[in-house]
C-alpha atoms as a PDB file:
ATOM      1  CA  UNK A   1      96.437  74.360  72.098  1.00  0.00           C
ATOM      2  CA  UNK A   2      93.379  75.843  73.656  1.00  0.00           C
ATOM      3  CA  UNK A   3      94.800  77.622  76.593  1.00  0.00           C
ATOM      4  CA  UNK A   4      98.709  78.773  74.622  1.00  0.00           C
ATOM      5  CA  UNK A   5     101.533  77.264  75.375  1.00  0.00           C
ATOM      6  CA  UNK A   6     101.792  77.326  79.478  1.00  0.00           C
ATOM      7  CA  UNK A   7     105.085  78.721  80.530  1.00  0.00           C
ATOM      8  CA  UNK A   8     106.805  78.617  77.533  1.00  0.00           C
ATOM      9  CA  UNK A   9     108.238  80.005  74.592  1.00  0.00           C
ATOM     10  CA  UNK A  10     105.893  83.446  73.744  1.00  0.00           C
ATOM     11  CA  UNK A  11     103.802  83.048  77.117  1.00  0.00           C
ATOM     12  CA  UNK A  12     107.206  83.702  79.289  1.00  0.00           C
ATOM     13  CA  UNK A  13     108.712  86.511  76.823  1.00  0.00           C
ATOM     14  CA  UNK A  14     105.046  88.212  77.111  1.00  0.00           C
ATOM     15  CA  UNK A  15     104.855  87.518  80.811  1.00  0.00           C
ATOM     16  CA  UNK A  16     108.646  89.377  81.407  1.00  0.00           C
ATOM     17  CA  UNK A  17     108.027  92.377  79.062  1.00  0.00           C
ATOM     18  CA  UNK A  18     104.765  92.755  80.921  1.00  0.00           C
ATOM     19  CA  UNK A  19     106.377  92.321  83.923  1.00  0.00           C
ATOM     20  CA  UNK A  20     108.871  94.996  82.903  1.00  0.00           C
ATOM     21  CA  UNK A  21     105.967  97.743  81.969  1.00  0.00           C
ATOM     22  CA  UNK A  22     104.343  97.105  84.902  1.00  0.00           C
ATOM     23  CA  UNK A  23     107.295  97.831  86.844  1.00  0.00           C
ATOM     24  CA  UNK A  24     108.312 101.084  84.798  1.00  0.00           C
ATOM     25  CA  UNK A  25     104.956 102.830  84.570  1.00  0.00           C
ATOM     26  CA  UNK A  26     103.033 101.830  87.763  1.00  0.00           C
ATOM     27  CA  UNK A  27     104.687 104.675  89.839  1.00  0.00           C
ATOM     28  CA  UNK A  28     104.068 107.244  86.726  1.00  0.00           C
ATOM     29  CA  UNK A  29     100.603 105.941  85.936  1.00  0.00           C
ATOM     30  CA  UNK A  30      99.858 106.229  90.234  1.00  0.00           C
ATOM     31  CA  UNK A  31     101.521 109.650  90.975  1.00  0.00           C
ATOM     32  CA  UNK A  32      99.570 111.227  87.365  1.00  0.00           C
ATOM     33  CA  UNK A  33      96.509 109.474  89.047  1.00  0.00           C
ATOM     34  CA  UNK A  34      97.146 111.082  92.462  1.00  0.00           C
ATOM     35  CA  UNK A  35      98.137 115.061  90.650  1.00  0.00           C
ATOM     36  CA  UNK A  36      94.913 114.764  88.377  1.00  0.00           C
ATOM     37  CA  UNK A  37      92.427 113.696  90.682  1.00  0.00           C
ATOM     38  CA  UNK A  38      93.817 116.639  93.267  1.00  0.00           C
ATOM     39  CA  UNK A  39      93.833 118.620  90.652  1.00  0.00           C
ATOM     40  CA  UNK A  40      90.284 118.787  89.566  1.00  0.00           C
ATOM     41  CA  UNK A  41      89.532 118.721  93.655  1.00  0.00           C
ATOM     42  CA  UNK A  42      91.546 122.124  93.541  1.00  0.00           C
ATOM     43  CA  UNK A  43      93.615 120.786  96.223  1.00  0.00           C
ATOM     44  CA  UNK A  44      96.818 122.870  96.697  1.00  0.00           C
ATOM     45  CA  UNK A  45     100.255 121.599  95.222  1.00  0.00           C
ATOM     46  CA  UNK A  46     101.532 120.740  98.387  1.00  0.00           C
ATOM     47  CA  UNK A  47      99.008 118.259  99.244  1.00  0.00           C
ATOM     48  CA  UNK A  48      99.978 116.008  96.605  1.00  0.00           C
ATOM     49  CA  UNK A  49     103.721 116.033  97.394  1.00  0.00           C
ATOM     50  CA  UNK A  50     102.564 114.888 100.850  1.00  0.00           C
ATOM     51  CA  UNK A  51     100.339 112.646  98.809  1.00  0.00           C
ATOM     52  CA  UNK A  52     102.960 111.480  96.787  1.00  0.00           C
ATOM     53  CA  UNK A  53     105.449 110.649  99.778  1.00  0.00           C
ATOM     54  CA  UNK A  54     103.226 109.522 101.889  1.00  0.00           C
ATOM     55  CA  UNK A  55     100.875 107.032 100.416  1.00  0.00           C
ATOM     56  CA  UNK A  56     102.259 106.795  96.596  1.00  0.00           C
ATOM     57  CA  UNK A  57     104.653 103.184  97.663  1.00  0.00           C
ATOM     58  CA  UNK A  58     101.595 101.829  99.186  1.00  0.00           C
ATOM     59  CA  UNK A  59      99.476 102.312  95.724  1.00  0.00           C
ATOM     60  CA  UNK A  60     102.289 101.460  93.762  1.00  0.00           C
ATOM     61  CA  UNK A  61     103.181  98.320  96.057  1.00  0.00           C
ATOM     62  CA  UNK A  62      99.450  97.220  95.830  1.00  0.00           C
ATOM     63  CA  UNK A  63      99.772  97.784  92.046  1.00  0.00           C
ATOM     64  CA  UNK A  64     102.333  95.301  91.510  1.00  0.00           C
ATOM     65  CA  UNK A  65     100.660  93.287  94.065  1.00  0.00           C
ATOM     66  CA  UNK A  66      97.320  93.135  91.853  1.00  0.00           C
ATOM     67  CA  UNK A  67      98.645  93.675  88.178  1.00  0.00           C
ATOM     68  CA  UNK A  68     101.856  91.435  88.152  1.00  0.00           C
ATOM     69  CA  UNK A  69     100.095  88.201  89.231  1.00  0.00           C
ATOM     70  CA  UNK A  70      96.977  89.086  87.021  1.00  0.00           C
ATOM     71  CA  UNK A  71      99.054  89.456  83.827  1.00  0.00           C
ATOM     72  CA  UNK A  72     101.059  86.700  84.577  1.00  0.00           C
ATOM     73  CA  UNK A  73      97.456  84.376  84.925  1.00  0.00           C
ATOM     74  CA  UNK A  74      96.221  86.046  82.133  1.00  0.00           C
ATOM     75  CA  UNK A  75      99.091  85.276  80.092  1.00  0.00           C
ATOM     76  CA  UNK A  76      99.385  81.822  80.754  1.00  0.00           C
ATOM     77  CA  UNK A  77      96.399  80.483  81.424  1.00  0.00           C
ATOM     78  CA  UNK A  78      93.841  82.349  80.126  1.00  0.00           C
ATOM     79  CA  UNK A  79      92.196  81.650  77.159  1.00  0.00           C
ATOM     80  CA  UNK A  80      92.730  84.607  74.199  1.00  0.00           C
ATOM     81  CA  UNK A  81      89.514  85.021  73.991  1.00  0.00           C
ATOM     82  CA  UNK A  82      88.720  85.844  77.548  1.00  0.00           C
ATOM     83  CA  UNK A  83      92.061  87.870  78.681  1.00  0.00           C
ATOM     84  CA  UNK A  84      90.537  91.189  77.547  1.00  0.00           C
ATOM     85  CA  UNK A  85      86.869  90.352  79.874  1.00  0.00           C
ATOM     86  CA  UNK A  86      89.121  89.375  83.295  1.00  0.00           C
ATOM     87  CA  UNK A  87      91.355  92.594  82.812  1.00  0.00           C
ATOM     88  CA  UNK A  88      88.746  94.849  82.215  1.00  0.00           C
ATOM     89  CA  UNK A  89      87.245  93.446  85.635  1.00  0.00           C
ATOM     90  CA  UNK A  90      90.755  93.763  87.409  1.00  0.00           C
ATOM     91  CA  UNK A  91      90.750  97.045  86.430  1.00  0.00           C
ATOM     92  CA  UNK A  92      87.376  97.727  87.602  1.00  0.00           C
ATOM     93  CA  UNK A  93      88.261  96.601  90.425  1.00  0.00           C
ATOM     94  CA  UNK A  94      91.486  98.330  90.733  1.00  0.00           C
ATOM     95  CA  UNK A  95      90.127 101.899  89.286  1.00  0.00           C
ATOM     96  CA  UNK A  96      87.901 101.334  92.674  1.00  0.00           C
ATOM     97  CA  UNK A  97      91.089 100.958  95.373  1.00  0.00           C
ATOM     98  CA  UNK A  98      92.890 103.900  93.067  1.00  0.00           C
ATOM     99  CA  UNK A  99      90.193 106.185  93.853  1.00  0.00           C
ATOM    100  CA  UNK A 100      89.955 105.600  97.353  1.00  0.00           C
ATOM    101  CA  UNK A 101      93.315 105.436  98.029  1.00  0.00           C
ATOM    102  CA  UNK A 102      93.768 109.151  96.026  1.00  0.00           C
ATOM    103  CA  UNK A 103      90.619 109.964  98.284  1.00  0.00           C
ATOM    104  CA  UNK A 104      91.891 109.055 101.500  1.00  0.00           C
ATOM    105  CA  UNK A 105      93.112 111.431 103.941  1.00  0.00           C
ATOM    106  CA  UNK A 106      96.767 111.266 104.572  1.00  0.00           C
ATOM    107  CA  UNK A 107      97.028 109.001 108.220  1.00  0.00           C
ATOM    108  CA  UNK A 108      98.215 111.594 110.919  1.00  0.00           C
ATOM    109  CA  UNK A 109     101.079 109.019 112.185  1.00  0.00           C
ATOM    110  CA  UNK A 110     102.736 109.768 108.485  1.00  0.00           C
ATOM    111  CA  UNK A 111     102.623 113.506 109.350  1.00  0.00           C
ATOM    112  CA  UNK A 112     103.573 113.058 112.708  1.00  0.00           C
ATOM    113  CA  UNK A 113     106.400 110.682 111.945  1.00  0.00           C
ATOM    114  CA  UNK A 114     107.893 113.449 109.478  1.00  0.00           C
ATOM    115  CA  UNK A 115     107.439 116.276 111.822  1.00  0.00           C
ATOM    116  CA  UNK A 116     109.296 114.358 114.492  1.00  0.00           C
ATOM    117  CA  UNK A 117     111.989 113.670 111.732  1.00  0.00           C
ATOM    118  CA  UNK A 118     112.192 116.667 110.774  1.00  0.00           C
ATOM    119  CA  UNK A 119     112.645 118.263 114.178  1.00  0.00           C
ATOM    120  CA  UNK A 120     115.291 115.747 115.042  1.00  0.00           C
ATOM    121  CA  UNK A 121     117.358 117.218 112.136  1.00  0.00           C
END
């Protein structure tokens, strides 16, 4: 019973509630991210909406891209011992992208796609 009990019983209940959180509080946990950091930059209001529509599903998309498959390793083959180590370096790693993605300038084709759009309306 070293490594849990692989894909069953608790270790699939803890993988779906995870999964669940993950899914819920991504976009809040990204878009808070985004509005702080600009925030403290003393960027204007308006550059985080265009933040938020513009580049916000990417980060979020990433997200579940990195934390769903991590929690769901973590959860089921990771040893208790060693789970809170391997997220703690996820998130490292993660805090890293987050940052430069918030950082980022927002890619001219974006605005240029929307001012095209909203032209053609």
């Amino acid at each position: 019973r070293r490594f849990g009990r692989s894909l069953h019983g608790e270790a699939v209940v803890s993988t779906q509630s995870t999964g669940a959180v993950i899914a819920m509080f991504s976009p809040l946990t990204s878009a808070g991210y985004i509005a702080v950091n600009n925030l403290f930059q003393g960027k204007p209001v308006s550059e985080t909406l265009q933040k938020w529509r513009y580049d916000l599903p990417t980060i979020v998309l990433n997200g579940y891209k990195v934390w769903l498959p991590t929690h769901f390793f973590l959860l089921t083959v990771v040893p208790l011992r060693h789970r809170m180590f391997i997220s703690n370096f996820v998130g490292v790693l993660w805090t890293g992208y987050l940052t430069y993605a918030a950082n980022k300038a927002i890619s001219p084709e974006n605005l240029d796609k929307q001012g095209t759009q909203d032209e053609g309306h």
